[in-house]
Structure formats: structure tokens, C-alpha cells
PDB file of N, CA and C in Angstrom:
ATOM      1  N   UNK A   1     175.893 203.392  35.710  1.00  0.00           N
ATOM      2  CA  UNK A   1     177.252 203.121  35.273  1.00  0.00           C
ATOM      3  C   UNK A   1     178.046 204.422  35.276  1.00  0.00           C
ATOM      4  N   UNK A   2     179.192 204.160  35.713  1.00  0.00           N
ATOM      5  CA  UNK A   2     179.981 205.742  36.244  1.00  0.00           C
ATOM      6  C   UNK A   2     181.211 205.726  34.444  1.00  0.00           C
ATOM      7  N   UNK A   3     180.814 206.929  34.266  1.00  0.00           N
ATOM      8  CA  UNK A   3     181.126 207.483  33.084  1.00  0.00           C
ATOM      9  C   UNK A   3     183.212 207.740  33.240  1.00  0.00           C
ATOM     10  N   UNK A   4     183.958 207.027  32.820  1.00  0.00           N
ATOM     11  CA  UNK A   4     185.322 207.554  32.774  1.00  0.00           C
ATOM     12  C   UNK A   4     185.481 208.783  31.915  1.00  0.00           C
ATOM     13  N   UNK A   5     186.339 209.736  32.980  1.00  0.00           N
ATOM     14  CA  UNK A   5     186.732 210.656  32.073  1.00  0.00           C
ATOM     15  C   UNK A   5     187.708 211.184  31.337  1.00  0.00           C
ATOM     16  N   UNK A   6     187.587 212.243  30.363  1.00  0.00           N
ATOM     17  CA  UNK A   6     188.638 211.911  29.364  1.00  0.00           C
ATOM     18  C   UNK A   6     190.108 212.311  29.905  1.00  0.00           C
ATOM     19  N   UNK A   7     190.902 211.511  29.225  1.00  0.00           N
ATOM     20  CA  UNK A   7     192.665 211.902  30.095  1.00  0.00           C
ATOM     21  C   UNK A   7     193.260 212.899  28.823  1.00  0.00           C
ATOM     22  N   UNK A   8     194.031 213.733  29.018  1.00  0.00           N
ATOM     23  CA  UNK A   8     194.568 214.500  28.464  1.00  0.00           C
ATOM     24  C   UNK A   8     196.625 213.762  28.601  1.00  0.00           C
ATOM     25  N   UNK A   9     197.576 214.103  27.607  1.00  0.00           N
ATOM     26  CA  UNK A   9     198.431 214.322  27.926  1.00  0.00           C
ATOM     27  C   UNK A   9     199.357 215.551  27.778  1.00  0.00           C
ATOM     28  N   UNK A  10     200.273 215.934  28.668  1.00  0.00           N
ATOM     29  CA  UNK A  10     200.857 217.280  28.281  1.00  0.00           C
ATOM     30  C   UNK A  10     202.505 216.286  28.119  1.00  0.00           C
ATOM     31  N   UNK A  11     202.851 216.209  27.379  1.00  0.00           N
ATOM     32  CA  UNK A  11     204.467 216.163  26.912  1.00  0.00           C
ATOM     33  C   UNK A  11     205.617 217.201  27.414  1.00  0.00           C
ATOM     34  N   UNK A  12     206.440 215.882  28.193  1.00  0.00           N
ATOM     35  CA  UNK A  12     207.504 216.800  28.820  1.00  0.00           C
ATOM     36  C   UNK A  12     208.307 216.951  28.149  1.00  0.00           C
ATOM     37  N   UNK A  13     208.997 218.431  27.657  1.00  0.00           N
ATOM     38  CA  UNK A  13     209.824 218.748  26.656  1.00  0.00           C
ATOM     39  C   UNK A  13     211.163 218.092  27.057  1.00  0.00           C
ATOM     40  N   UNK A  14     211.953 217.876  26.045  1.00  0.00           N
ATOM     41  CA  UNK A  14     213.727 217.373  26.801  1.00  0.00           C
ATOM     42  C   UNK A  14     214.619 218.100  27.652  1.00  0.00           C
ATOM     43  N   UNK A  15     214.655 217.795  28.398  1.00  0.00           N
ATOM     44  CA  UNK A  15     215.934 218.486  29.161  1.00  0.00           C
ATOM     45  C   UNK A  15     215.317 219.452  30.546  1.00  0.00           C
ATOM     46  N   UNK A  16     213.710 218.962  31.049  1.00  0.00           N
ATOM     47  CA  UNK A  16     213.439 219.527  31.847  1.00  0.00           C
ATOM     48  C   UNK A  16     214.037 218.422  33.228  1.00  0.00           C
ATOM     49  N   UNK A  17     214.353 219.354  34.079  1.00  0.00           N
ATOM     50  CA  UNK A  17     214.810 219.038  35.407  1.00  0.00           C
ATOM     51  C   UNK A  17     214.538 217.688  36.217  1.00  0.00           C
ATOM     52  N   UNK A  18     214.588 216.552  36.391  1.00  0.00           N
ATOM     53  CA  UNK A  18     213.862 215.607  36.987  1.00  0.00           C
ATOM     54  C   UNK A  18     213.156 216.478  38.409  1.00  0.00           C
ATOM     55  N   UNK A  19     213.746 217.500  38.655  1.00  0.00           N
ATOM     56  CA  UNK A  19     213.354 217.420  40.152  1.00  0.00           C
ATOM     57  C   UNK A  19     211.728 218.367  40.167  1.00  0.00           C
ATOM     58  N   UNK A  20     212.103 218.664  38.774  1.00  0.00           N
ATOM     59  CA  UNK A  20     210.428 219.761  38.695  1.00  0.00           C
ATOM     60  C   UNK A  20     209.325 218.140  38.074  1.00  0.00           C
ATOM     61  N   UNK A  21     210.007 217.201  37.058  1.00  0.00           N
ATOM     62  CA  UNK A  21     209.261 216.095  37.304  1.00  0.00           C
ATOM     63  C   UNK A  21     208.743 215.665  38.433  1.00  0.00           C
ATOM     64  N   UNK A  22     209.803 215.259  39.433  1.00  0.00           N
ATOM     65  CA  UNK A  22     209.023 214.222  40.649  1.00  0.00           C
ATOM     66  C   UNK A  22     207.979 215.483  41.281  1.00  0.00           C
ATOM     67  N   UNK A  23     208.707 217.150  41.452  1.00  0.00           N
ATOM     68  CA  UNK A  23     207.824 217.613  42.212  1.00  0.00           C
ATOM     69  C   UNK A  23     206.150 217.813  41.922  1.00  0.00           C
ATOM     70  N   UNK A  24     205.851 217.784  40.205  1.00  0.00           N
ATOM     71  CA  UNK A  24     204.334 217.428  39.941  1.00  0.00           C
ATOM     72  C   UNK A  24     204.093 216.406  40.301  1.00  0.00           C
ATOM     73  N   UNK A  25     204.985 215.001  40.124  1.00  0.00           N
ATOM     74  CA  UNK A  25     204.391 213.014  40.826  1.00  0.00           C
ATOM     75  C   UNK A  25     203.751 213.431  41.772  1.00  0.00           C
ATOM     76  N   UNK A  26     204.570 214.297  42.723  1.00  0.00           N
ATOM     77  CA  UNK A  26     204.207 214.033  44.098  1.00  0.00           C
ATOM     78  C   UNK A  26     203.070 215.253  44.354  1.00  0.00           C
ATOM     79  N   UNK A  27     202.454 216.155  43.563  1.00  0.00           N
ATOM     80  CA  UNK A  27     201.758 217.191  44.334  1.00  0.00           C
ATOM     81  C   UNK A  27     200.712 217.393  43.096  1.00  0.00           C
ATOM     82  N   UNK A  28     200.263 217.077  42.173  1.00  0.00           N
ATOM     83  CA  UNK A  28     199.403 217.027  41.124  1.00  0.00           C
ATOM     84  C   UNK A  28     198.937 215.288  40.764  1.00  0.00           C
ATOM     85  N   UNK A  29     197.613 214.815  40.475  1.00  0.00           N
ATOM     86  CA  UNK A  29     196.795 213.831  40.413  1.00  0.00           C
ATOM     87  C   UNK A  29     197.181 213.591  38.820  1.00  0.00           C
ATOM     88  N   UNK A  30     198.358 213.512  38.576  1.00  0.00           N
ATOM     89  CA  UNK A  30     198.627 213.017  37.236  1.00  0.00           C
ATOM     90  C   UNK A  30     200.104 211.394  37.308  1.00  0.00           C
ATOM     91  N   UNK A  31     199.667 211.239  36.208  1.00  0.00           N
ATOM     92  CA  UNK A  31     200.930 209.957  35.796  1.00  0.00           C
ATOM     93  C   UNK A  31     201.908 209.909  35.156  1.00  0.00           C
ATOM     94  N   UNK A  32     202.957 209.644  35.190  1.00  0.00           N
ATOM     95  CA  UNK A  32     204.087 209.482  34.176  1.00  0.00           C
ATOM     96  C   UNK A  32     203.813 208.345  33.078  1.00  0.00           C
ATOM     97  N   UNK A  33     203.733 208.577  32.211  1.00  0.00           N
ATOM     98  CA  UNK A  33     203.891 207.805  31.035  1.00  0.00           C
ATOM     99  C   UNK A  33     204.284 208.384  29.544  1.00  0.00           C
ATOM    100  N   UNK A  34     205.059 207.040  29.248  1.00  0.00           N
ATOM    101  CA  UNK A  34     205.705 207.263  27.513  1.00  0.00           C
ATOM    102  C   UNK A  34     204.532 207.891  26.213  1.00  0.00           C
ATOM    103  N   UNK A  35     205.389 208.359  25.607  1.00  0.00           N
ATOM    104  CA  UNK A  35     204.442 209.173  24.890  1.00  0.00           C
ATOM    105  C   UNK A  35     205.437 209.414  23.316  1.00  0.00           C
ATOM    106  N   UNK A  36     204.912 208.671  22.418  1.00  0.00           N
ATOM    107  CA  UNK A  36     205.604 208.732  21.330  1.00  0.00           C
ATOM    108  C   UNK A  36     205.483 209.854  19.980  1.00  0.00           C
ATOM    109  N   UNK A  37     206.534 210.758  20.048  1.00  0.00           N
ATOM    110  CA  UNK A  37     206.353 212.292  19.426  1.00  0.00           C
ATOM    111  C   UNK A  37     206.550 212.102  18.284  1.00  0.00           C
ATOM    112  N   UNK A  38     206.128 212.051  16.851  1.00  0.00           N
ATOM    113  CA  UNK A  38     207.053 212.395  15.610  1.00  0.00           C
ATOM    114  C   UNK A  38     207.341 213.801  15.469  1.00  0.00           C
ATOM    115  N   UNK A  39     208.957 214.053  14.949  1.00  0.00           N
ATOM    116  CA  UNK A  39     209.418 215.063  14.883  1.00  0.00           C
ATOM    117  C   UNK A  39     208.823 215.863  13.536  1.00  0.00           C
ATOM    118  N   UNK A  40     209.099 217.228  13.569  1.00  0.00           N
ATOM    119  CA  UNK A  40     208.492 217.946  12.274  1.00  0.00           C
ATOM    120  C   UNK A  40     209.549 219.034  12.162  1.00  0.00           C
ATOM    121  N   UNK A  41     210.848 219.240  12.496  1.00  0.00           N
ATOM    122  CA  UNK A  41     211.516 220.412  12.168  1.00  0.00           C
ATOM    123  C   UNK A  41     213.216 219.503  11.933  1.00  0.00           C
ATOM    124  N   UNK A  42     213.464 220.527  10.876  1.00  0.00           N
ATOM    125  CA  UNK A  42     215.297 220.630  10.673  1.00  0.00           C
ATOM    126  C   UNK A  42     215.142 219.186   9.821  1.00  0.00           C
ATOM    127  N   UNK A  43     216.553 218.666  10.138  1.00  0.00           N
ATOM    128  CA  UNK A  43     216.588 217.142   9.564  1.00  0.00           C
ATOM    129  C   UNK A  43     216.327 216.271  10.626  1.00  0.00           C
ATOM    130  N   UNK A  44     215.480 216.248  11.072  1.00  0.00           N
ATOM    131  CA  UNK A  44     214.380 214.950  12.126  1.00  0.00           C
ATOM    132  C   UNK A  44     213.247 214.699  11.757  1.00  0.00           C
ATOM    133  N   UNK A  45     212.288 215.456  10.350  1.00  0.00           N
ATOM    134  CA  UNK A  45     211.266 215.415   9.647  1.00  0.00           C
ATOM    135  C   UNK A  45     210.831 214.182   9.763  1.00  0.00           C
ATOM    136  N   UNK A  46     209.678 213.686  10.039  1.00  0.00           N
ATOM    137  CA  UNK A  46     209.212 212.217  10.465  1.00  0.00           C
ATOM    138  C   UNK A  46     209.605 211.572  11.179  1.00  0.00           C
ATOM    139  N   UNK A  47     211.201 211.761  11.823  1.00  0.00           N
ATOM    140  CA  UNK A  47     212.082 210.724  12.913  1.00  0.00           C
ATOM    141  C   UNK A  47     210.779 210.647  14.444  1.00  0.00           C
ATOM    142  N   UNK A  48     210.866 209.953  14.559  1.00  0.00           N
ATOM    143  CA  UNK A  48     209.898 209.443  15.774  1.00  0.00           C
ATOM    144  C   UNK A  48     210.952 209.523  17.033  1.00  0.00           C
ATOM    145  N   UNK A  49     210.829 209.832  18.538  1.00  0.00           N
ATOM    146  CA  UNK A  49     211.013 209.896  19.797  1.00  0.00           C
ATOM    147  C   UNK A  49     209.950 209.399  20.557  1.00  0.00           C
ATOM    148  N   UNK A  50     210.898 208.722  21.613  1.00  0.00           N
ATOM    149  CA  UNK A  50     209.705 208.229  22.993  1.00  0.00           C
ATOM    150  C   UNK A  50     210.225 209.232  23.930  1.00  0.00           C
ATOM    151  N   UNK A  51     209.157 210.365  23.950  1.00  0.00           N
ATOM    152  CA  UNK A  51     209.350 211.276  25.250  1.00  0.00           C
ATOM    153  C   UNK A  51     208.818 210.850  26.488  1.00  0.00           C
ATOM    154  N   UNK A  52     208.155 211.671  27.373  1.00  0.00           N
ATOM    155  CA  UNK A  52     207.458 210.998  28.347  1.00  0.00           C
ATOM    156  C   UNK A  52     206.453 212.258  28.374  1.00  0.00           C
ATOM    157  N   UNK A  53     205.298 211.823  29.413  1.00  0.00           N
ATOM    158  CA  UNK A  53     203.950 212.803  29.384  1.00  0.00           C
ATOM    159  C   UNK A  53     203.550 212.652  31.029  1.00  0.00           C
ATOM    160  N   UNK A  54     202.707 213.664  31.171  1.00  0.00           N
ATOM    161  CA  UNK A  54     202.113 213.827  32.353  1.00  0.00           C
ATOM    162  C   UNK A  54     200.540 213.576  31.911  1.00  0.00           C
ATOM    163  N   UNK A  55     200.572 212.193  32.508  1.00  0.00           N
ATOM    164  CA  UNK A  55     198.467 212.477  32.019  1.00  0.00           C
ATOM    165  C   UNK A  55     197.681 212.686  33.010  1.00  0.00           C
ATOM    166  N   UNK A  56     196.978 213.259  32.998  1.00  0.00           N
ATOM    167  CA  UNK A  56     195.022 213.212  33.749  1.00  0.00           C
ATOM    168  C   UNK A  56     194.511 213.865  33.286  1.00  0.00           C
ATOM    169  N   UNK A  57     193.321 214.322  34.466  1.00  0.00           N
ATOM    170  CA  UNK A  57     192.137 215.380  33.355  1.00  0.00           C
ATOM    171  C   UNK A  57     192.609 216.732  32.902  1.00  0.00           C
ATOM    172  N   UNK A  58     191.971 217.473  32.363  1.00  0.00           N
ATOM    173  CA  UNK A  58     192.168 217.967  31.859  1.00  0.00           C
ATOM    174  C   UNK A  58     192.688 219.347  32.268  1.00  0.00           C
ATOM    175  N   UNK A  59     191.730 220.147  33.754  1.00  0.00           N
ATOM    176  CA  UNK A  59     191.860 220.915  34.443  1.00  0.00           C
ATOM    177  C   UNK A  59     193.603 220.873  35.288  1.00  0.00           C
ATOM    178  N   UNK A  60     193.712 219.325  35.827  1.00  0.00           N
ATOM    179  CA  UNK A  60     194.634 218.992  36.188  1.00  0.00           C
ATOM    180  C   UNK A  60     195.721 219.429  35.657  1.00  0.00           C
ATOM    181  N   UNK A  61     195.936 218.799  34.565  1.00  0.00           N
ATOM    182  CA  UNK A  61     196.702 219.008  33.056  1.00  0.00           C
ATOM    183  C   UNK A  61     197.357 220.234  32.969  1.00  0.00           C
ATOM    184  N   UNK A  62     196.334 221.212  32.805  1.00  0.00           N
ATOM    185  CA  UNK A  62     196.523 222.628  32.624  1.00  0.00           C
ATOM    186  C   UNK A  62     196.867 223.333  33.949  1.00  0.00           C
ATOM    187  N   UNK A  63     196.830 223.015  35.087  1.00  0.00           N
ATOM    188  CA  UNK A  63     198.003 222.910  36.345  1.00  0.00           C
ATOM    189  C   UNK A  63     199.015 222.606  36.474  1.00  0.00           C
ATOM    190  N   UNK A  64     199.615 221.385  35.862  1.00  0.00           N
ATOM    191  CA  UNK A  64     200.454 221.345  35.522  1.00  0.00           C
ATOM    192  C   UNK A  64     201.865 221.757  34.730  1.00  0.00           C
ATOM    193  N   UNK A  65     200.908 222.369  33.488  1.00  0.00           N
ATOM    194  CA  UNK A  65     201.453 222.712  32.829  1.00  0.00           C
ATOM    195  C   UNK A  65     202.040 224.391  32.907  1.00  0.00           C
ATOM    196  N   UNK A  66     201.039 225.114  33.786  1.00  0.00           N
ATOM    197  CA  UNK A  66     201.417 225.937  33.954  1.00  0.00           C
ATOM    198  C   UNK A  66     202.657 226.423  35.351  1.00  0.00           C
ATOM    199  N   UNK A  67     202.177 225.124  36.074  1.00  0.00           N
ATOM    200  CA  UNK A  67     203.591 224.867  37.440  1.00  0.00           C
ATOM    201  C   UNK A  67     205.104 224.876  36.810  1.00  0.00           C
ATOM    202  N   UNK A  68     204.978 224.008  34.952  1.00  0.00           N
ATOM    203  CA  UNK A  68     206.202 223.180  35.007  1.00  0.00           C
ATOM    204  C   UNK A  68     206.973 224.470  33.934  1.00  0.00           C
ATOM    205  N   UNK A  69     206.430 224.868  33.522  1.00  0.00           N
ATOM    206  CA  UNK A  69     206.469 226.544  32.259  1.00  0.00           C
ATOM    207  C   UNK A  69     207.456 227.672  33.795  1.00  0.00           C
ATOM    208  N   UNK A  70     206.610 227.623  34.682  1.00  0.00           N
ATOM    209  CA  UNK A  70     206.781 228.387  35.860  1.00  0.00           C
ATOM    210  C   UNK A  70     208.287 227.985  36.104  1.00  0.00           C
ATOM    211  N   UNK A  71     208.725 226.936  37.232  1.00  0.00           N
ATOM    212  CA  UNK A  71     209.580 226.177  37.050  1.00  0.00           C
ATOM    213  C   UNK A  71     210.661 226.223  36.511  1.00  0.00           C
ATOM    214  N   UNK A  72     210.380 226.124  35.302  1.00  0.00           N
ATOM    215  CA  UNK A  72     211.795 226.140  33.859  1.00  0.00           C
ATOM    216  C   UNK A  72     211.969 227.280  33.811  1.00  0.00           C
ATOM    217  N   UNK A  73     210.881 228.483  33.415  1.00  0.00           N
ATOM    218  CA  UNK A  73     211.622 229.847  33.622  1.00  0.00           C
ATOM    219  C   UNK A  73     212.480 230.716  34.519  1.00  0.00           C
ATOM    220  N   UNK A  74     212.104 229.666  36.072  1.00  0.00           N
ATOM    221  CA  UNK A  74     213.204 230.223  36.937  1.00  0.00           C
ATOM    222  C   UNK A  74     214.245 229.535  37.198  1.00  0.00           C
ATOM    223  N   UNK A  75     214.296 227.968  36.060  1.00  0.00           N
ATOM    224  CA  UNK A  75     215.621 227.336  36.078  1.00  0.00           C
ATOM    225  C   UNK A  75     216.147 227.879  35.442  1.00  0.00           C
ATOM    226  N   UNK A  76     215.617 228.485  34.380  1.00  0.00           N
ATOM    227  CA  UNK A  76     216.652 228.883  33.329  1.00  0.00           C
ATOM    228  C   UNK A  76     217.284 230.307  33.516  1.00  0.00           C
ATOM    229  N   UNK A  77     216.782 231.244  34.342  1.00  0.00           N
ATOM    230  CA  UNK A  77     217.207 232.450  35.103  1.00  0.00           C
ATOM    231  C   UNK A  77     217.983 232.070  35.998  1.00  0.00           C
TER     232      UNK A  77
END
């Protein structure tokens, strides 16, 4: 019996670029899906958000995450 393995999600912060989104869809082995955040700062203390997430394994994940960090720092320059 083939063992599933574990999925990780990394949460896409607000206001990142759709176009650095589709460019992980299309070039990293991960999924788009909703991902429900409760807030913890200012006056949003407990307020709940449906963000969205990038899931797969874990290695993946952490490719990702370091593409999309990459990315934003030279959007934001």
C-alpha cells in the first residue's frame, strides 16, 4: 500500500501580484487553495479571513516560498 505524503501549506500574503501567483501554478507541483487565517494583530484580534495557499510537499513548498519572497522583493523595488 503506497503511503500518501504529507502536504504542507504556505499562505499567500495579501496583495501579492497575481502574475507571481500563476507563475508558481504553472512551474512548481503545487495547488491553489483557500486557506482560512485568524487574525492576531491591531483591532482584527480573532477576526477570521479566507486567504488562499499554495499546497504540496514540503521540499516543494519551501521552493516556493522562497521564488515568491524573491519576486515581491523585486516588485517592490
Amino acid at each position: 500500500m503506497m503511503e500518501e505524503a504529507e502536504l504542507f501549506d504556505l499562505v499567500i500574503p495579501p496583495g501579492v501580484p497575481r502574475t507571481i501567483i500563476r507563475t508558481v501554478l504553472e512551474n512548481y507541483d503545487v495547488e491553489l487553495v483557500p486557506h482560512k487565517t485568524r487574525l492576531s494583530f491591531a483591532n482584527m484580534d480573532g477576526d477570521e479571513r479566507d486567504l488562499l495557499a499554495f499546497r504540496g510537499k514540503r521540499g516543494e513548498v519551501e521552493r516556493v516560498e522562497a521564488f515568491m519572497f524573491e519576486e515581491l522583493k523585486k516588485f517592490i523595488n
